[in-house]
Protein backbone atom coordinates (compact mmCIF):
# COMPACT_ATOMS: atom_id res chain seq x y z
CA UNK A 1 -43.92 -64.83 -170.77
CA UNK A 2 -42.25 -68.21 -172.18
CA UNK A 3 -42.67 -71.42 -171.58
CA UNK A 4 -39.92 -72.03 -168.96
CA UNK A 5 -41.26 -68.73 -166.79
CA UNK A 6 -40.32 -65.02 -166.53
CA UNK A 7 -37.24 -63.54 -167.84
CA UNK A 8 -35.03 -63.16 -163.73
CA UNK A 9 -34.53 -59.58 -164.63
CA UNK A 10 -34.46 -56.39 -162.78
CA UNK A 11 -38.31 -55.32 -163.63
CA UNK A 12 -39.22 -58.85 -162.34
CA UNK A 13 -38.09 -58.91 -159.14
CA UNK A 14 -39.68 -55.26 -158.66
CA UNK A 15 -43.30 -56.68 -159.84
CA UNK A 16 -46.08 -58.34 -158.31
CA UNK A 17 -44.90 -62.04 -158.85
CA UNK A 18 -41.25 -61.30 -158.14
CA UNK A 19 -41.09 -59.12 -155.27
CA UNK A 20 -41.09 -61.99 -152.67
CA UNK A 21 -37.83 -63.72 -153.93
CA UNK A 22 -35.71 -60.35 -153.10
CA UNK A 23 -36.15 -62.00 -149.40
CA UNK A 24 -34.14 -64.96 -150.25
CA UNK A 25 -30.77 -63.62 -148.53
CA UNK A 26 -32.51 -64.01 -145.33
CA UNK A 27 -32.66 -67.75 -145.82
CA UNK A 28 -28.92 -68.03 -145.17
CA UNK A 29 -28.85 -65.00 -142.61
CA UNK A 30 -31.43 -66.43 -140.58
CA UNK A 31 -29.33 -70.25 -140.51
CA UNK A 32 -25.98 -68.17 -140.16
CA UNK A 33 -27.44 -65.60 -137.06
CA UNK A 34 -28.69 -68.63 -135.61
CA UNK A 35 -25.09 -70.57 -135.52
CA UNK A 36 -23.48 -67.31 -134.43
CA UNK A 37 -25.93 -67.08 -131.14
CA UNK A 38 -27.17 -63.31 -131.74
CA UNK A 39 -29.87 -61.38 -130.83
CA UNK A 40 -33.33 -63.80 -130.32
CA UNK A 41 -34.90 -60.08 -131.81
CA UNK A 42 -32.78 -59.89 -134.39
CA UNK A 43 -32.83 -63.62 -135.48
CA UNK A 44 -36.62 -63.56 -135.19
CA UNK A 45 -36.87 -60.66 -137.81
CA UNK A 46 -34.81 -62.49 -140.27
CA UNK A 47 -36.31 -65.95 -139.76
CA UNK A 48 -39.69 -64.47 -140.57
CA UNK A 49 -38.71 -62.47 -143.36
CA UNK A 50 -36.96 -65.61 -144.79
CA UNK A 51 -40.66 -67.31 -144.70
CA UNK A 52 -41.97 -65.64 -147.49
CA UNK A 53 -39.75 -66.19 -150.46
CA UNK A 54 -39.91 -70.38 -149.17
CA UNK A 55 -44.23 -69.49 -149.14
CA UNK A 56 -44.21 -68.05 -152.39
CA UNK A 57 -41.93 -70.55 -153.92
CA UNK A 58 -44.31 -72.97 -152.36
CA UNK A 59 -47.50 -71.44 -154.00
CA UNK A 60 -45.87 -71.16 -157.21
CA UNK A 61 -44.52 -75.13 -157.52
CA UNK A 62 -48.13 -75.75 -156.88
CA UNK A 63 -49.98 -73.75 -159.23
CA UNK A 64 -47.73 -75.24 -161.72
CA UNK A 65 -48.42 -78.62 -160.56
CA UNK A 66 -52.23 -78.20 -160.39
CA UNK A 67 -51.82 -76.45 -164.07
CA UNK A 68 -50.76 -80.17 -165.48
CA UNK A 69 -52.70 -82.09 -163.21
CA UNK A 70 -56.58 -80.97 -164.26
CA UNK A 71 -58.78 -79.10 -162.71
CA UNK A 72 -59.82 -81.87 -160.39
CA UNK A 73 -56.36 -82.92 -158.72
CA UNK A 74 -55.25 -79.13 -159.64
CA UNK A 75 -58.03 -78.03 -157.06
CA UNK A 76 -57.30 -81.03 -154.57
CA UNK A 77 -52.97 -79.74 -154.75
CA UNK A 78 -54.29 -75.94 -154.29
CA UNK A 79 -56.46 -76.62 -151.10
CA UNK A 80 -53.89 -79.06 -149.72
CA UNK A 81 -50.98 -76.82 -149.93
CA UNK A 82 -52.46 -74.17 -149.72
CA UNK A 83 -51.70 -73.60 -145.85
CA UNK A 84 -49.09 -75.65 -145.82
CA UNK A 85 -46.48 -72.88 -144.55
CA UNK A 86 -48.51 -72.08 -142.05
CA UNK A 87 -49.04 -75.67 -140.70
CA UNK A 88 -45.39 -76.14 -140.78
CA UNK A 89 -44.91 -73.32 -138.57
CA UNK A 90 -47.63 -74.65 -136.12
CA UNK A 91 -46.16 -78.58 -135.81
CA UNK A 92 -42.58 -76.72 -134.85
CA UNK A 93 -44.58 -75.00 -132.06
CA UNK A 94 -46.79 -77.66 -131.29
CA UNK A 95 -43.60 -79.66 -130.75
CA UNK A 96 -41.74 -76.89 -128.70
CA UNK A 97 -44.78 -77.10 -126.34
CA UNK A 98 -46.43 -73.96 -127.16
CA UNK A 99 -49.94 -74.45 -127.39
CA UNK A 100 -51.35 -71.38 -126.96
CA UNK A 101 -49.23 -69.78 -129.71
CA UNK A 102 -50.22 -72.34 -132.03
CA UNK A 103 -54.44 -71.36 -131.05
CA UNK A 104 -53.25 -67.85 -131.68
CA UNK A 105 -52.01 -68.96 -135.24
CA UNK A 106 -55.43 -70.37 -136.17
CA UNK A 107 -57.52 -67.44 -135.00
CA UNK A 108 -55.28 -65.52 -136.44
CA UNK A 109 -54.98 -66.76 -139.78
CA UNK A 110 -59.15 -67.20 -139.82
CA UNK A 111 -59.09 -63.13 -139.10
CA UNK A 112 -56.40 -62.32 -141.22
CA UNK A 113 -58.21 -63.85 -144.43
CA UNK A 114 -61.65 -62.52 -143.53
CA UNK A 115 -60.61 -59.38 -142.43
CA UNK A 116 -57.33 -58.10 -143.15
CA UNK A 117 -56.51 -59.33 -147.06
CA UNK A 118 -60.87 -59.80 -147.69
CA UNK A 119 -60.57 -55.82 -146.60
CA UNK A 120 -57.61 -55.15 -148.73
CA UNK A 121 -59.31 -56.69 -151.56
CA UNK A 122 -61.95 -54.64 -151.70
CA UNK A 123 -60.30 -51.66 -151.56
CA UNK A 124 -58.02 -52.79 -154.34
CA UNK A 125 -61.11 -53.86 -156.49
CA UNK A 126 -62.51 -50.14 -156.08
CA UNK A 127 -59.25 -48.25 -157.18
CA UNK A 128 -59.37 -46.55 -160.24
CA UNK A 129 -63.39 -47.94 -160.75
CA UNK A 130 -64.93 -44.97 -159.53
CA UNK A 131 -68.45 -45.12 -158.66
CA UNK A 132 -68.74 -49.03 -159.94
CA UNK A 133 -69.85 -51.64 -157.32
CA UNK A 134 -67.11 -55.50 -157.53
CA UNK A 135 -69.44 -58.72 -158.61
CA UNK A 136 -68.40 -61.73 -157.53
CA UNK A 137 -70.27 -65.33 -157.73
CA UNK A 138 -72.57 -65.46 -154.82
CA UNK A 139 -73.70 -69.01 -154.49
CA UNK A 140 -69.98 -69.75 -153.81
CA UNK A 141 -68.44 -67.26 -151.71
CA UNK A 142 -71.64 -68.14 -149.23
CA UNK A 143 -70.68 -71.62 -149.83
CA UNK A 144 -66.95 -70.93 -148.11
CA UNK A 145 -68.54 -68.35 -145.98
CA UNK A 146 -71.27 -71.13 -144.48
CA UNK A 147 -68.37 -73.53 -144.24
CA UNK A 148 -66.48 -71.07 -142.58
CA UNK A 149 -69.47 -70.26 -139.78
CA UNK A 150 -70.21 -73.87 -139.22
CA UNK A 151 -66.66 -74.82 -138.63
CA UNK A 152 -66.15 -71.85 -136.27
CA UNK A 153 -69.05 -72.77 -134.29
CA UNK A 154 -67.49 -76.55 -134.24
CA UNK A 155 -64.59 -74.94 -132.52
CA UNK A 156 -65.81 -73.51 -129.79
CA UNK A 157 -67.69 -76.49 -128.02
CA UNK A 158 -64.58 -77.32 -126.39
CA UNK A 159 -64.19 -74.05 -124.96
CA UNK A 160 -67.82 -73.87 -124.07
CA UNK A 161 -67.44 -77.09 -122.42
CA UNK A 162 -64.56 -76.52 -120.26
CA UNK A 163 -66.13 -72.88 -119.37
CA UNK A 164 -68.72 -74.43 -118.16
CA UNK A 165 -67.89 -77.72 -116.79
CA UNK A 166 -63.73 -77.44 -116.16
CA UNK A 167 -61.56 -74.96 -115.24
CA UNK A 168 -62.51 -71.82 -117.57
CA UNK A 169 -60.57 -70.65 -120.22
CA UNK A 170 -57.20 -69.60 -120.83
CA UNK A 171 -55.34 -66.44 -120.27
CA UNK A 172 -53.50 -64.88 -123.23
CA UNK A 173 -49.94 -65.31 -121.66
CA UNK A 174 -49.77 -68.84 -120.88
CA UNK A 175 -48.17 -71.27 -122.87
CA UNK A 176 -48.94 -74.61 -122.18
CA UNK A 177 -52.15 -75.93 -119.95
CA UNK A 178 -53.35 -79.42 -119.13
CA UNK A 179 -57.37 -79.76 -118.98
CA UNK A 180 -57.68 -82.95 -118.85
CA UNK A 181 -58.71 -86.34 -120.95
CA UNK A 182 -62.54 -85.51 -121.26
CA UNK A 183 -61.86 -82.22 -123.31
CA UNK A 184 -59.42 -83.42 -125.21
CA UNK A 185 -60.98 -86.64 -126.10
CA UNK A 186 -63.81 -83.68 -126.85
CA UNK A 187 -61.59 -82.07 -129.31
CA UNK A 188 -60.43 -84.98 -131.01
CA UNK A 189 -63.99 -85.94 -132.03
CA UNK A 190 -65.07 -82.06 -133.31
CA UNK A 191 -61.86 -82.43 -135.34
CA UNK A 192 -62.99 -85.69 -136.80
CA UNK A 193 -66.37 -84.07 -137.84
CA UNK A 194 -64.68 -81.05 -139.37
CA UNK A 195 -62.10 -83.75 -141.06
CA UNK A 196 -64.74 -85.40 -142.46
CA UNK A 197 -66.81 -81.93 -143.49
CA UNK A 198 -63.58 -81.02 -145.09
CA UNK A 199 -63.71 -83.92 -147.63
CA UNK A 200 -67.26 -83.92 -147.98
CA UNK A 201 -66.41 -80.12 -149.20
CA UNK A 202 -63.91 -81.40 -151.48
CA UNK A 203 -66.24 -83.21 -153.23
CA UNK A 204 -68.79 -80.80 -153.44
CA UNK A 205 -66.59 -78.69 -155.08
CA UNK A 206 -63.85 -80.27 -157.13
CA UNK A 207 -66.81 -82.96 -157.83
CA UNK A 208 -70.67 -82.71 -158.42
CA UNK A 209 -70.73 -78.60 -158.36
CA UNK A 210 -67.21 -78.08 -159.63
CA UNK A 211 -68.50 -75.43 -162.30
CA UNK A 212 -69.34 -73.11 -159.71
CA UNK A 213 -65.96 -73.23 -158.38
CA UNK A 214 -63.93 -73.02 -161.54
CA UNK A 215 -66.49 -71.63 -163.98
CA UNK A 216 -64.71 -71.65 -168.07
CA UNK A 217 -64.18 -67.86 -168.01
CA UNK A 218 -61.48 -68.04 -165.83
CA UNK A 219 -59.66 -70.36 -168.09
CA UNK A 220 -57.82 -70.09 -171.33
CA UNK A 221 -57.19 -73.12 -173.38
CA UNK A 222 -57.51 -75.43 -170.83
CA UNK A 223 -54.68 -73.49 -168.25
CA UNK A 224 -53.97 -70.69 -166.23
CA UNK A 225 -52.97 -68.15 -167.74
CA UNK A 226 -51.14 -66.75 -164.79
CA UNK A 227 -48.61 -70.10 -164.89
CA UNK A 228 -45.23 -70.05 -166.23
CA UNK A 229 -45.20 -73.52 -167.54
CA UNK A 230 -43.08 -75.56 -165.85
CA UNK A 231 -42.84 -79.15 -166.15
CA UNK A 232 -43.72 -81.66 -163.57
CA UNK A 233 -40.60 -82.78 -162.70
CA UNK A 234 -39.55 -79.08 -161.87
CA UNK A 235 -42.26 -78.17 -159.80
CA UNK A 236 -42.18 -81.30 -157.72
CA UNK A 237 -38.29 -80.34 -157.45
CA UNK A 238 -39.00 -76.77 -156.43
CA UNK A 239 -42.41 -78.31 -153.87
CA UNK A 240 -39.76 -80.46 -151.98
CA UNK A 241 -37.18 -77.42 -151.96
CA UNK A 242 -39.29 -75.05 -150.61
CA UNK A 243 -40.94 -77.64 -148.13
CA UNK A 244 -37.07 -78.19 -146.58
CA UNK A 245 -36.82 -74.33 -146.46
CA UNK A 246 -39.92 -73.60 -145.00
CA UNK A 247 -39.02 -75.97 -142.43
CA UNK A 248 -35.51 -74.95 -141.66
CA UNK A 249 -36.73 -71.33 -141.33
CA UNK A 250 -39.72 -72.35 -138.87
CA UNK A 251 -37.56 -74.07 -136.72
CA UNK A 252 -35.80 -71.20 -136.32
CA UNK A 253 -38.56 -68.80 -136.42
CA UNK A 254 -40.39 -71.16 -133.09
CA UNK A 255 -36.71 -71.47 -131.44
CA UNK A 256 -36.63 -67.47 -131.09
CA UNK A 257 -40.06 -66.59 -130.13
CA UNK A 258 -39.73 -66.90 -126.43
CA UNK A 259 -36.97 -64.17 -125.87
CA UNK A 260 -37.28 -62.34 -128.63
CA UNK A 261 -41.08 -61.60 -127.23
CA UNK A 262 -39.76 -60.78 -124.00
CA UNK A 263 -37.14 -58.59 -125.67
CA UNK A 264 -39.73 -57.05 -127.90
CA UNK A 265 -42.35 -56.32 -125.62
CA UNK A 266 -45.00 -58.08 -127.43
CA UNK A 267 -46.38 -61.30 -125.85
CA UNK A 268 -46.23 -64.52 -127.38
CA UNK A 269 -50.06 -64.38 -127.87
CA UNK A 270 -50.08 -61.14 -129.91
CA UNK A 271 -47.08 -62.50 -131.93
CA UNK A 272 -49.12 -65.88 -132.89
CA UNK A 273 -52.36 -63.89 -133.64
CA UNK A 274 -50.98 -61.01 -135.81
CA UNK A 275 -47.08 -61.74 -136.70
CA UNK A 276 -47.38 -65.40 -137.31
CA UNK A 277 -50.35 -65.20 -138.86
CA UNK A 278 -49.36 -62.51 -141.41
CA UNK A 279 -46.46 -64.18 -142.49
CA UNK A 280 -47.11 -67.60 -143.27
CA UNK A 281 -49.70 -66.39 -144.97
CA UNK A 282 -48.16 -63.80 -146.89
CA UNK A 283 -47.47 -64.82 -150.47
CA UNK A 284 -51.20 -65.63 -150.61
CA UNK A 285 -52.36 -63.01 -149.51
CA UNK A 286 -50.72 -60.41 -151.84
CA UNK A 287 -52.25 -62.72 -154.58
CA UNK A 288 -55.46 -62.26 -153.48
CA UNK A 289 -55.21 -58.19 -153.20
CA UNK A 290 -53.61 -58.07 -156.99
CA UNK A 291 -56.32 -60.10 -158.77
CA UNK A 292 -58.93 -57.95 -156.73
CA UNK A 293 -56.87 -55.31 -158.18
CA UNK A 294 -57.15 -56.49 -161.46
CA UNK A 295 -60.77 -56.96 -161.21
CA UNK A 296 -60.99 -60.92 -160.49
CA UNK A 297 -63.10 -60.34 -157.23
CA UNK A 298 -64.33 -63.67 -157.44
CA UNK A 299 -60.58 -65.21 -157.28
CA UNK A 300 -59.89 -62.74 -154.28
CA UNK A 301 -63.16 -63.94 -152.15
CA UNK A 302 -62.90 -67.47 -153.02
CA UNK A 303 -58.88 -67.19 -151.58
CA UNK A 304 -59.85 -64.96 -148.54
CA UNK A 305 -62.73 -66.49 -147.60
CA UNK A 306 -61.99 -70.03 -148.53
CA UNK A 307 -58.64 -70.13 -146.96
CA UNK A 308 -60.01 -68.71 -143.61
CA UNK A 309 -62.14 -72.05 -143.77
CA UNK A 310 -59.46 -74.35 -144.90
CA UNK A 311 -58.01 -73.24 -141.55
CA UNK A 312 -60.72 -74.04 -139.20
CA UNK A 313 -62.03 -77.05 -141.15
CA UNK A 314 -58.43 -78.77 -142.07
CA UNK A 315 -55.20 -77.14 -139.99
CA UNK A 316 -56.92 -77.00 -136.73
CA UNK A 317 -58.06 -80.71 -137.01
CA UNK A 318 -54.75 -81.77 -137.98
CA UNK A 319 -52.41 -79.90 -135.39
CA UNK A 320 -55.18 -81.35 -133.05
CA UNK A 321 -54.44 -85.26 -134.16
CA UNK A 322 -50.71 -84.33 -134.80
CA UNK A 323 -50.83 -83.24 -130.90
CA UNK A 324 -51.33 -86.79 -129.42
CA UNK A 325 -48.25 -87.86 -131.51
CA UNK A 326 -46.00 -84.87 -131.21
CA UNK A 327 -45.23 -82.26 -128.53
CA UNK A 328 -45.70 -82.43 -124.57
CA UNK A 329 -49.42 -83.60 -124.42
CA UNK A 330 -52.92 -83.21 -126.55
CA UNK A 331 -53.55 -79.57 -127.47
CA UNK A 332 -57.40 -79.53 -126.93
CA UNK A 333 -59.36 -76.72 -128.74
CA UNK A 334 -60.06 -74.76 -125.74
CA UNK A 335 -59.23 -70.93 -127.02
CA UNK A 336 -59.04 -68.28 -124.54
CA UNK A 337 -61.92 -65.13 -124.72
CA UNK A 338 -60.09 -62.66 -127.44
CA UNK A 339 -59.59 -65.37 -129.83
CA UNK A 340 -63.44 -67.08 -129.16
CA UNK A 341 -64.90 -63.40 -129.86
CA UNK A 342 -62.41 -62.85 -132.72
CA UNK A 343 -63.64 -66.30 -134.49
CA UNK A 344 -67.24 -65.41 -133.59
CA UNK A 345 -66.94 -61.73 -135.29
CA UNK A 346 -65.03 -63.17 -138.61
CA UNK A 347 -67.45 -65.98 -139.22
CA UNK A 348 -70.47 -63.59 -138.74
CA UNK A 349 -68.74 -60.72 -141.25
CA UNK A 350 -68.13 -63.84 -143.47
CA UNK A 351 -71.37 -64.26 -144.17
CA UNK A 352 -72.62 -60.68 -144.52
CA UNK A 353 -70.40 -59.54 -146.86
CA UNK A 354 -71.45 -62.62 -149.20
CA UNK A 355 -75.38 -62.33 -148.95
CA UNK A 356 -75.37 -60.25 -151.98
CA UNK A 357 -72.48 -61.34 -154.28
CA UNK A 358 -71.04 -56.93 -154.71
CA UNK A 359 -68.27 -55.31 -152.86
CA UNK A 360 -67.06 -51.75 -152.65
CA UNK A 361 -63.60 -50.12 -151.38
CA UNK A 362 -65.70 -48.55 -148.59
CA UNK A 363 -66.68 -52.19 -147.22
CA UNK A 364 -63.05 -53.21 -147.46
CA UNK A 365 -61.86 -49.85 -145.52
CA UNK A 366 -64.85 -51.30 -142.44
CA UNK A 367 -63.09 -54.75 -142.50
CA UNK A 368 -59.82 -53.27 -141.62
CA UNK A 369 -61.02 -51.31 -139.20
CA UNK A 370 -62.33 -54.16 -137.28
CA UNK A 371 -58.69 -55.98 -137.89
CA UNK A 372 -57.47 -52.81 -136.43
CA UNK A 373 -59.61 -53.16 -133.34
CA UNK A 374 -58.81 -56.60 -133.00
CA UNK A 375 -54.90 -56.11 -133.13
CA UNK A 376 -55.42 -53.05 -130.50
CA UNK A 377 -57.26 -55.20 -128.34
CA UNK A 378 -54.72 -58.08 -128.61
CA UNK A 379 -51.69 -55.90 -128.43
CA UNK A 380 -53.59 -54.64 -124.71
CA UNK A 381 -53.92 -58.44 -123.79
């Protein structure tokens, strides 16, 4: 690989880092359905298939930026962009009004790391390593895993509270509920806390315990050795390109969701949770099942896990704040049964599969079995 990146040929687009940018022609599909007025289904499809390429393109400008930056800043760019897809998609929907798809988005993407690409992982760590049990650095994947469970239990007080002192909790199909000041004036402060746990977590580990995090094995001269060496200059060129895109395409993508759920079949809820989810998401997860692959478990937990907690500790919070500025009211964080029992059961697995720092494929196959549950269960919501 030289200095400037990958050779674009063939065999590149076909392998593990390439394979996202064949979805590039939906870009201009997605924009040119959209003019044209067709099918909500159809421009739906497209819309979220053009996501992908704009995530990985995303993910890539800032692993090259973090590569020139140190490992300090590197790991400050990594955790700050790291949902940014995602939380693009959310402050469209947030600003279209719908609430509950946006709650559905967070659970979702908490479940999806924990369960669904954590699971994969470990099944990809245990192919081809017959009988042999995947390591991985204890003290910190139960340092994202305890973030994970505290932040989880921040986020349902709200919904406690109005359970028990408002009007109950929401049902899966609505889209938009007012609760009132006290709750949301609730929520506001729990996302101040897990703001400020957030950057206390920062420090912890970009700062005073930073060789935990990015121990020297994992490093070669001083970079990544999975970069492609781009300069600053065209990384922060490609960031701002693939921030436009990622924009255009979620506009689009939140614009369609209404009929093309009612055209589908599925409900807006079970689209959030599972389709919304998935895709933002997407890029990064398919890096975390091919360095589990290649026998990086520690890369692949730290992503799952730590992701899933970037979620509830720094996305949630922020669509929260970004709610009293944008959209039809304050989204308070008052999620409906499925997604409080969903958050409960991924915090809780979380931390079990940490406690001892080894994997195998057959604990991977048991977290996608409860994913599978999950997704029934929603889909019958």
């Amino acid at each position: 690989m030289s200095a400037r990146g990958p050779s674009l040929s063939p065999r590149f687009f076909l392998g593990p880092d390439g394979w996202p940018y064949l979805l590039v022609p939906f870009i201009p599909l997605a924009v040119v359905l959209e003019i044209m007025h067709v099918s909500p289904t159809v421009i739906f499809i497209v819309a979220a298939a053009g996501i992908i390429p704009t995530a990985a393109l995303m993910g890539r400008a800032t692993e090259e930026l973090a590569d020139k930056a140190g490992p300090g800043i590197g790991g400050l760019l990594n955790v700050t962009f790291g949902n940014a897809p995602e939380l693009i998609i959310a402050l469209f929907a947030l600003n279209a009004g719908l609430q509950e798809l946006v709650k559905a988005s967070i659970v979702g993407s908490i479940i999806g790391n924990v369960l669904l690409v954590l699971g994969a992982s470990m099944i990809a760590g245990g192919i081809g390593r017959k009988g042999e049990v995947q390591r991985f650095n204890r003290t910190a994947a139960s340092f994202q895993s305890t973030l994970l469970f505290l932040a989880c239990a921040a986020l349902l007080m709200p919904a406690i509270f109005e359970l028990v002192e408002g009007k109950g909790l929401p049902r899966p199909d609505q889209e938009l509920v007012d609760y009132g000041s006290t709750v949301e004036q609730l929520s506001l402060a729990v996302s101040a806390v897990l703001i400020l746990c957030y950057v206390v977590g920062l420090i912890f580990s970009l700062r005073t315990h930073k060789d935990i995090f990015n121990p020297a094995s994992e490093v070669e001269g001083g970079h990544d050795e999975n970069v492609w060496g781009w300069t600053v200059r065209r990384s922060m060129v490609a960031l701002a390109i693939a921030g436009a895109a990622v924009g255009l395409m979620s506009e689009i993508l939140v614009g369609s969701i209404t009929e093309a759920s009612e055209a589908i079949g599925l409900s807006e809820f079970f689209i959030g949770v599972i389709v919304v989810a998935i895709v933002g998401n997407a890029a990064e997860h398919w890096v975390a099942v091919l360095v589990a692959f290649k026998g990086k478990m520690d890369l692949a937990v730290n992503i799952s896990i730590g992701s899933g907690a970037q979620v509830a500790l720094f996305v949630a919070p922020v669509l929260v704040f970004a709610s009293f500025l944008i959209g039809p009211s304050p989204m308070p964080l008052v999620f409906n049964g499925f997604e409080l029992g969903a958050v409960l059961i991924a915090a809780l697995v979380a931390n079990a599969v940490t406690q001892e720092g080894e994997s195998t494929w057959f604990e991977g196959v048991l977290l996608l079995a409860v994913y599978a549950v999950l997704g029934i269960a929603f889909f019958a919501a």
